[in-house]
Protein backbone atom coordinates (compact mmCIF):
# COMPACT_ATOMS: atom_id res chain seq x y z
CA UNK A 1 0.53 24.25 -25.49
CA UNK A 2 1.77 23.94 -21.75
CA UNK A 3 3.68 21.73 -20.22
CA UNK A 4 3.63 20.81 -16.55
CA UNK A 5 6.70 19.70 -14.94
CA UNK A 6 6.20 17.39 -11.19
CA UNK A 7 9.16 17.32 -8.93
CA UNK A 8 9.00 15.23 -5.54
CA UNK A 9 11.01 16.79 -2.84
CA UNK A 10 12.66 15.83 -0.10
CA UNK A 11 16.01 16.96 1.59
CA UNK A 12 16.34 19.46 -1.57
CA UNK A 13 16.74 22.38 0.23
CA UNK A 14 20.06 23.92 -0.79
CA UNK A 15 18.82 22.73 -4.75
CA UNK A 16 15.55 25.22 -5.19
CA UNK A 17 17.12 27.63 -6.38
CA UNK A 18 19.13 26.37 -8.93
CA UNK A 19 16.76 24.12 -9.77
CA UNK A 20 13.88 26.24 -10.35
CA UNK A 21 16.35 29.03 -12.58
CA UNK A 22 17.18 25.75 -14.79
CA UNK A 23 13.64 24.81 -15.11
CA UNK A 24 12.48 28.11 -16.03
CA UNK A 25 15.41 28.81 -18.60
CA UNK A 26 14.67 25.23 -20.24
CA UNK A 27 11.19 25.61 -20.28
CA UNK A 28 11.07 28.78 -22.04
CA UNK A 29 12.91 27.20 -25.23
CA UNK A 30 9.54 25.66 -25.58
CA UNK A 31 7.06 27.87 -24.66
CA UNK A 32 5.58 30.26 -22.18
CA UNK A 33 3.17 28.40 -21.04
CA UNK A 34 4.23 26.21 -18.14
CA UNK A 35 4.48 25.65 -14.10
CA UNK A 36 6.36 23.53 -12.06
CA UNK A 37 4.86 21.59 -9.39
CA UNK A 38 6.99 20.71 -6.48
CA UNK A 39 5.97 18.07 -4.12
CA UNK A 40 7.58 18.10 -0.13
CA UNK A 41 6.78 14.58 0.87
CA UNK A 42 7.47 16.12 4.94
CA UNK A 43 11.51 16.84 4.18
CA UNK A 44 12.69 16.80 7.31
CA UNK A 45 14.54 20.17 6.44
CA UNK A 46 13.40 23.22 5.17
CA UNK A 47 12.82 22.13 1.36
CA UNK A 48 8.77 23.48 2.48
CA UNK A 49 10.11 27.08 3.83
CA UNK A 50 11.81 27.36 0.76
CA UNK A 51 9.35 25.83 -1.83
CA UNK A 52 7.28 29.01 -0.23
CA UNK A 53 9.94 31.94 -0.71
CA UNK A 54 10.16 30.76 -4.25
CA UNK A 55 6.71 30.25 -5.17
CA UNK A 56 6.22 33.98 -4.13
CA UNK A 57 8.68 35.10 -6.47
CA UNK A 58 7.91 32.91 -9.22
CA UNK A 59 4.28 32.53 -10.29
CA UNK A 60 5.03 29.43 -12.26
CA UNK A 61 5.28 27.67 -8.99
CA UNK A 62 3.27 25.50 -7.15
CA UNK A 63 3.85 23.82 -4.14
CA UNK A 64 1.94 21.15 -2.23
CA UNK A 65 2.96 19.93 1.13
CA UNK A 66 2.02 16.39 2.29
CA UNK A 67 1.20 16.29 5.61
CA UNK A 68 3.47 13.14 6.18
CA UNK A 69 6.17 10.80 4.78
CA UNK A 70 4.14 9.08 1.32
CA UNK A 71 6.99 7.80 -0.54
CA UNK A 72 7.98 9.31 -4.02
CA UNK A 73 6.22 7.75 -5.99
CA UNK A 74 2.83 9.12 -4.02
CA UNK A 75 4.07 12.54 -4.27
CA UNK A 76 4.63 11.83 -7.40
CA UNK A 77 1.08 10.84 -7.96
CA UNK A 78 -0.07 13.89 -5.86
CA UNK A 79 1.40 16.14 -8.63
CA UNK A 80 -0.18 14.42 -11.64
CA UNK A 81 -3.57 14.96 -9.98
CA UNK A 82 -2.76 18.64 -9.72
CA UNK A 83 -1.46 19.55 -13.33
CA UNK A 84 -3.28 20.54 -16.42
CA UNK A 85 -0.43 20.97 -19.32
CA UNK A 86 -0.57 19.06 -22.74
CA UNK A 87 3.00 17.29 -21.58
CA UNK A 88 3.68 16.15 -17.78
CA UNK A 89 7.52 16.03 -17.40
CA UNK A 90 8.62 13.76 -13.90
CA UNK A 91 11.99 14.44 -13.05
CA UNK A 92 13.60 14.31 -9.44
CA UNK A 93 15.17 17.16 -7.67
CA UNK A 94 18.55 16.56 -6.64
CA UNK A 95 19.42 17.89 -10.26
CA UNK A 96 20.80 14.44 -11.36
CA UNK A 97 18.16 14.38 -13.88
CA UNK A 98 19.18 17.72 -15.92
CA UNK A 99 16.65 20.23 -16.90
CA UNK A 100 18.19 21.20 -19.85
CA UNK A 101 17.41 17.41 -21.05
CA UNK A 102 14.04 18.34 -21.52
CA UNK A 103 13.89 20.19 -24.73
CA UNK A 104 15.46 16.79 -26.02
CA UNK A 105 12.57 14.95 -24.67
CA UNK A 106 10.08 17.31 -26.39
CA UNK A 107 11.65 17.44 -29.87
CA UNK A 108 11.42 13.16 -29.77
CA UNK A 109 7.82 13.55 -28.43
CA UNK A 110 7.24 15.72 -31.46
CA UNK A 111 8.05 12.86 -34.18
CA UNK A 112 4.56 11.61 -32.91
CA UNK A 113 5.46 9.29 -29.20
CA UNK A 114 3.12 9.39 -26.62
CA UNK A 115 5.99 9.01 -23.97
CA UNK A 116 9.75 9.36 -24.33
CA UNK A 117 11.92 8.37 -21.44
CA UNK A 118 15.66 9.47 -20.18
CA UNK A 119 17.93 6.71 -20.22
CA UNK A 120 21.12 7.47 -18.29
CA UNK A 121 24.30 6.47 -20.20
CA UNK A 122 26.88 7.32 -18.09
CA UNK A 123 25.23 7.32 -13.94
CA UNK A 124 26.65 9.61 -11.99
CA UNK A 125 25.96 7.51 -9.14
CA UNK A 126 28.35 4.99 -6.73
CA UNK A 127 28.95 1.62 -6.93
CA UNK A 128 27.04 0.64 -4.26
CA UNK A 129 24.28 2.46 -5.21
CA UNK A 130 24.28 1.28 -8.68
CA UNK A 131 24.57 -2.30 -7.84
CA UNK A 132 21.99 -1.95 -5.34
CA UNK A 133 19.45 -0.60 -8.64
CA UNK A 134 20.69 -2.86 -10.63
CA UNK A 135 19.73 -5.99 -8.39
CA UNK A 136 16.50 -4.41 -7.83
CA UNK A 137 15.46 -4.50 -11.76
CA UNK A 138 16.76 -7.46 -11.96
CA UNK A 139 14.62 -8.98 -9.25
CA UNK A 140 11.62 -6.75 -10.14
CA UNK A 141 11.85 -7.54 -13.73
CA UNK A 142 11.62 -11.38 -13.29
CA UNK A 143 8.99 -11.83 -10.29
CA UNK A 144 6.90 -9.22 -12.69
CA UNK A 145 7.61 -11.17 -16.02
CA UNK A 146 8.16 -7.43 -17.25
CA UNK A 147 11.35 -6.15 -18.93
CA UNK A 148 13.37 -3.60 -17.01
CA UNK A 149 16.07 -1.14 -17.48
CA UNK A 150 18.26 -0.07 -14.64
CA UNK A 151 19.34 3.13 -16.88
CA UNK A 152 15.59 4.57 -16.77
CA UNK A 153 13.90 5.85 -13.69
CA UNK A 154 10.87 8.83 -13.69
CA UNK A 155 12.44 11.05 -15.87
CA UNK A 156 10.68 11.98 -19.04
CA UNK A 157 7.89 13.44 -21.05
CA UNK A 158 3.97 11.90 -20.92
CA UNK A 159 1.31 13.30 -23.09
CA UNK A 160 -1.71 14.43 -21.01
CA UNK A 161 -3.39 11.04 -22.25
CA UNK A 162 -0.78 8.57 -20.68
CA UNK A 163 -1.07 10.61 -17.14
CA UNK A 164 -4.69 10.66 -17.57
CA UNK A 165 -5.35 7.04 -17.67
CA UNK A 166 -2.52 6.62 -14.81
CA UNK A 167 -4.63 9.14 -12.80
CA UNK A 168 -7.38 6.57 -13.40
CA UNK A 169 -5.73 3.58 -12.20
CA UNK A 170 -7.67 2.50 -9.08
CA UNK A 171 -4.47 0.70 -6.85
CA UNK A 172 -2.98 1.56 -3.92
CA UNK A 173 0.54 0.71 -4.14
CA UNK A 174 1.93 3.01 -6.54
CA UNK A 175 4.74 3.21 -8.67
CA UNK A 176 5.94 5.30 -11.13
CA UNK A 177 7.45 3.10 -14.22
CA UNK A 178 5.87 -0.10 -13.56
CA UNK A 179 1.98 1.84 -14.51
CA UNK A 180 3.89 4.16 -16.98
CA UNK A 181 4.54 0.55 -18.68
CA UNK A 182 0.90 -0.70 -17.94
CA UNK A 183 -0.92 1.85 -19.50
CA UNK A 184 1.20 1.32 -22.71
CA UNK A 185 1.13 4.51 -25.41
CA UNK A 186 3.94 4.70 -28.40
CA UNK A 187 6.85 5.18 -25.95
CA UNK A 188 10.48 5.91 -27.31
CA UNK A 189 13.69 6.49 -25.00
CA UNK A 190 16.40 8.97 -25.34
CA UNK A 191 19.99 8.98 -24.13
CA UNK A 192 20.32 11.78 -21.56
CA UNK A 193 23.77 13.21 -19.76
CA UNK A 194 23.12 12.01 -15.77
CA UNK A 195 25.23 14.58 -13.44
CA UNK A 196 26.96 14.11 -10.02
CA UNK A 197 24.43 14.64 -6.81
CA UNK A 198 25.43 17.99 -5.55
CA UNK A 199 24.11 17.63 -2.00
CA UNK A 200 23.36 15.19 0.37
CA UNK A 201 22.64 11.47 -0.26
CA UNK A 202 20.04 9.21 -2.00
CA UNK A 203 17.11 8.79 0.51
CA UNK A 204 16.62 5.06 -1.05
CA UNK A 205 18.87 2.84 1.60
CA UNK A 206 19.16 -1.05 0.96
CA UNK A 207 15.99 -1.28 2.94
CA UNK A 208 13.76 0.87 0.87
CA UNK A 209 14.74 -0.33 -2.06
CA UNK A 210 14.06 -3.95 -0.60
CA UNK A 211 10.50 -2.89 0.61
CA UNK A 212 9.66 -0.80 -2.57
CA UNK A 213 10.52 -4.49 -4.68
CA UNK A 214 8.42 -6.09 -1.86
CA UNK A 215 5.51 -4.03 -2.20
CA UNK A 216 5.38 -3.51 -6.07
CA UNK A 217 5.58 -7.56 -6.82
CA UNK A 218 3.16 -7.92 -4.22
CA UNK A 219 1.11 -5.18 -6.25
CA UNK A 220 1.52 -6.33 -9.39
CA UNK A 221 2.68 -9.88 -9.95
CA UNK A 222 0.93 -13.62 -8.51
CA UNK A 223 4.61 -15.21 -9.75
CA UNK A 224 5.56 -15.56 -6.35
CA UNK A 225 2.30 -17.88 -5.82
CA UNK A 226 2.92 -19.54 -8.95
CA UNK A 227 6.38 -20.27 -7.91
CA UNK A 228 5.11 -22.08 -4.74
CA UNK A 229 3.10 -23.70 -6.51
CA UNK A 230 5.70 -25.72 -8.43
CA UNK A 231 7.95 -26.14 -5.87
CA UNK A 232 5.11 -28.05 -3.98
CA UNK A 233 4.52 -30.23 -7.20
CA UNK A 234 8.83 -30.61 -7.13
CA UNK A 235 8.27 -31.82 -3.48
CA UNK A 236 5.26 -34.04 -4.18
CA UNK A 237 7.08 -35.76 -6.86
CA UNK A 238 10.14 -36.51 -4.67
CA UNK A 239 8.40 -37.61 -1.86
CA UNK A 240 6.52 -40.11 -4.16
CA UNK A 241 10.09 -41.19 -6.18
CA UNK A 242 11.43 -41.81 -2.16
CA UNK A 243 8.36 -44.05 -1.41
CA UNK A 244 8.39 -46.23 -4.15
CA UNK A 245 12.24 -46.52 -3.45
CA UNK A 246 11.08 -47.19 0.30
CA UNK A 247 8.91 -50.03 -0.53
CA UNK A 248 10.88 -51.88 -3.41
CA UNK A 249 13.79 -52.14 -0.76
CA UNK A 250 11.23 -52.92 1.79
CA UNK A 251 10.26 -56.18 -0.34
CA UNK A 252 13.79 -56.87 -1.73
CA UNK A 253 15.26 -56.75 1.88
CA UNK A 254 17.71 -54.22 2.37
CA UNK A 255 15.68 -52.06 4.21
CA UNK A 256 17.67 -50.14 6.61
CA UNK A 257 15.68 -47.63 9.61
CA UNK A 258 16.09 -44.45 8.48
CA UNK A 259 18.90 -42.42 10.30
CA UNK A 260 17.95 -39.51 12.38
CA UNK A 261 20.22 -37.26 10.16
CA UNK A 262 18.02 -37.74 7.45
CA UNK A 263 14.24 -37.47 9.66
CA UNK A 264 15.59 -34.19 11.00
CA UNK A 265 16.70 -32.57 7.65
CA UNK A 266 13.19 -33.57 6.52
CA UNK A 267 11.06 -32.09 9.05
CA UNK A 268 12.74 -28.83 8.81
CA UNK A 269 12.87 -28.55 4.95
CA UNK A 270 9.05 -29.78 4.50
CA UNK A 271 8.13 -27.21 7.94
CA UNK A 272 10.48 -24.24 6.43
CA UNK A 273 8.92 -24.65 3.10
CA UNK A 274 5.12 -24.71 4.58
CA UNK A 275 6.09 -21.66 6.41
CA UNK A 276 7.29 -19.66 3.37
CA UNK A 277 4.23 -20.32 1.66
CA UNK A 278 1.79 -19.62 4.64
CA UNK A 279 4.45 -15.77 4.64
CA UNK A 280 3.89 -15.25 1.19
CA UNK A 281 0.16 -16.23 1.22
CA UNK A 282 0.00 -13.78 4.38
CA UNK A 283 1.51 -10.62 2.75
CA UNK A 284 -1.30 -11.07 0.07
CA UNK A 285 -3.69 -11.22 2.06
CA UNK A 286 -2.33 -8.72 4.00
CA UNK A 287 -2.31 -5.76 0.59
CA UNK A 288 -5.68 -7.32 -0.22
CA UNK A 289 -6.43 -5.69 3.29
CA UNK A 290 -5.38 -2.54 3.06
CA UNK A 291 -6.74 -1.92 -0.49
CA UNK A 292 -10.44 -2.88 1.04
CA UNK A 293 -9.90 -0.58 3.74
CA UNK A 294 -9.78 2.28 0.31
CA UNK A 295 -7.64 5.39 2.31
CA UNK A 296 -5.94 8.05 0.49
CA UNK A 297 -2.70 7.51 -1.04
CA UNK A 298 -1.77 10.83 0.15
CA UNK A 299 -3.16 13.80 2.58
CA UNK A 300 -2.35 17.48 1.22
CA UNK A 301 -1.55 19.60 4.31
CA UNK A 302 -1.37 22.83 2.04
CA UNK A 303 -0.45 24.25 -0.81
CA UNK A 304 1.00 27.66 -1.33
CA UNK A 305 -1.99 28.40 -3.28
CA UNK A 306 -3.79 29.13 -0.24
């Protein structure tokens, strides 16, 4: 039995170390059978130099350098097309998400689940940051019609038959959860200790997080179409109620001209809402047109294979 464990990096210099003597020491309570893939998605520090030194020392490691800024979640599928154990564990590499968690993960997997997730108790995160996730599930989870839970992220153990058939899914925009969900499997989740970040700071701003929501609804919900769609039947149906209302005080004779006030607000609701929906329509179109166009979702520059 081997497991494979895939670790995006990215400003995790100063962690490597630690974080590869933690892996290794957890792993081995398992089995010794295992490697550790580590992603650099282009850190802009020397997270690649390192990934090297260690990967000469350590024959368990692997590491595969994008040749450019993917996103996580694309290094992340970069490493499941690259490993070959019985059970995938995703876990970042900031050392928030605890090594030492993952013989807990493996013992639930072992009463028969197919995928058993972390769920964070207690985040070790700040208040900002945790609002900011929590807003983002929030927003994700209704636009998507799909259930989601703040506490879980990408940490957790997948049989070799749940990353195969996300390694089969044909779409561009990738992310993590969201197609962990999809594919379905006997899933089960386990409360996990979260710890402090011990260097640096989350690369997820407001902005990313905003764009990441943008571009997974876009991906995988229509809601956003369906919504326009009612609020044009909401607007049809008022515009009729005010025309009857027009022409029975037409006829009865208290007719008034209609202020300007009223024309103005009007014009700009009816012009702002066509606008949204043309927007909306546009960004659509516009995923539709980078799917057809079928690149990569990530370039390998090298690995230390090589």
């Amino acid at each position: 039995m081997k497991i494979s464990v895939i670790s995006p990096v990215y400003r995790a210099e100063k962690n490597l170390d630690e974080l590869v003597e933690r892996i290794e020491h957890a792993l081995l309570k398992i089995t010794n059978d295992f490697e550790f893939i580590l992603i650099d998605d282009a850190s802009p520090d020397n997270s690649w130099i390192k990934i090297v030194e260690i990967a000469k020392k350590k024959k368990f490691v692997r590491g595969v350098k994008l040749s450019r800024n993917f996103g996580q979640h694309y290094a992340i599928s970069a490493g499941i097309d690259l490993c070959d154990g019985d059970w995938i564990v995703v876990m970042d590499c900031d050392l928030q998400d605890q090594p030492e968690e993952i013989y807990k993960l493996y013992e639930k997997a072992k009463e028969g689940y197919h995928t058993v997730l972390a769920r964070r108790f207690n985040r070790q995160d700040s208040f900002l940051k945790k609002a900011g996730s929590k807003l983002f599930y929030l927003t994700l989870g209704y636009l998507t019609g799909s259930k989601q839970d703040a506490t879980v992220a990408n940490f957790g153990i997948y049989n070799q038959k749940v990353i195969t058939s996300i390694r089969n899914l044909p779409e561009k925009i990738r992310y993590f959860p969201t197609m962990v969900k999809w594919v379905g499997y006997s899933t089960a989740y386990i409360e996990v200790e979260h710890a402090s970040r011990k260097e640096g700071n989350s690369s997820y701003s407001l902005k990313k997080l905003l764009n990441l929501a943008l571009d997974i609804i876009l991906a995988y919900s229509d809601k956003p179409l369906r919504m326009i769609v009612k609020a044009g039947i909401v607007i049809a149906m008022i515009s009729f109620i005010v025309a009857i209302a027009s022409v029975m005080a037409k006829l009865s004779g208290a007719y008034t001209v209609t202020g300007y006030a009223s024309l103005i607000t009007s014009i700009w609701f009816l012009s702002g809402s066509i606008i949204l929906t043309l927007g909306i329509v546009g960004l659509y179109v516009g995923k539709t047109f980078e799917s057809v166009k079928n690149r990569p979702i990530y370039i390998i520059e090298k690995t230390t294979d090589e």
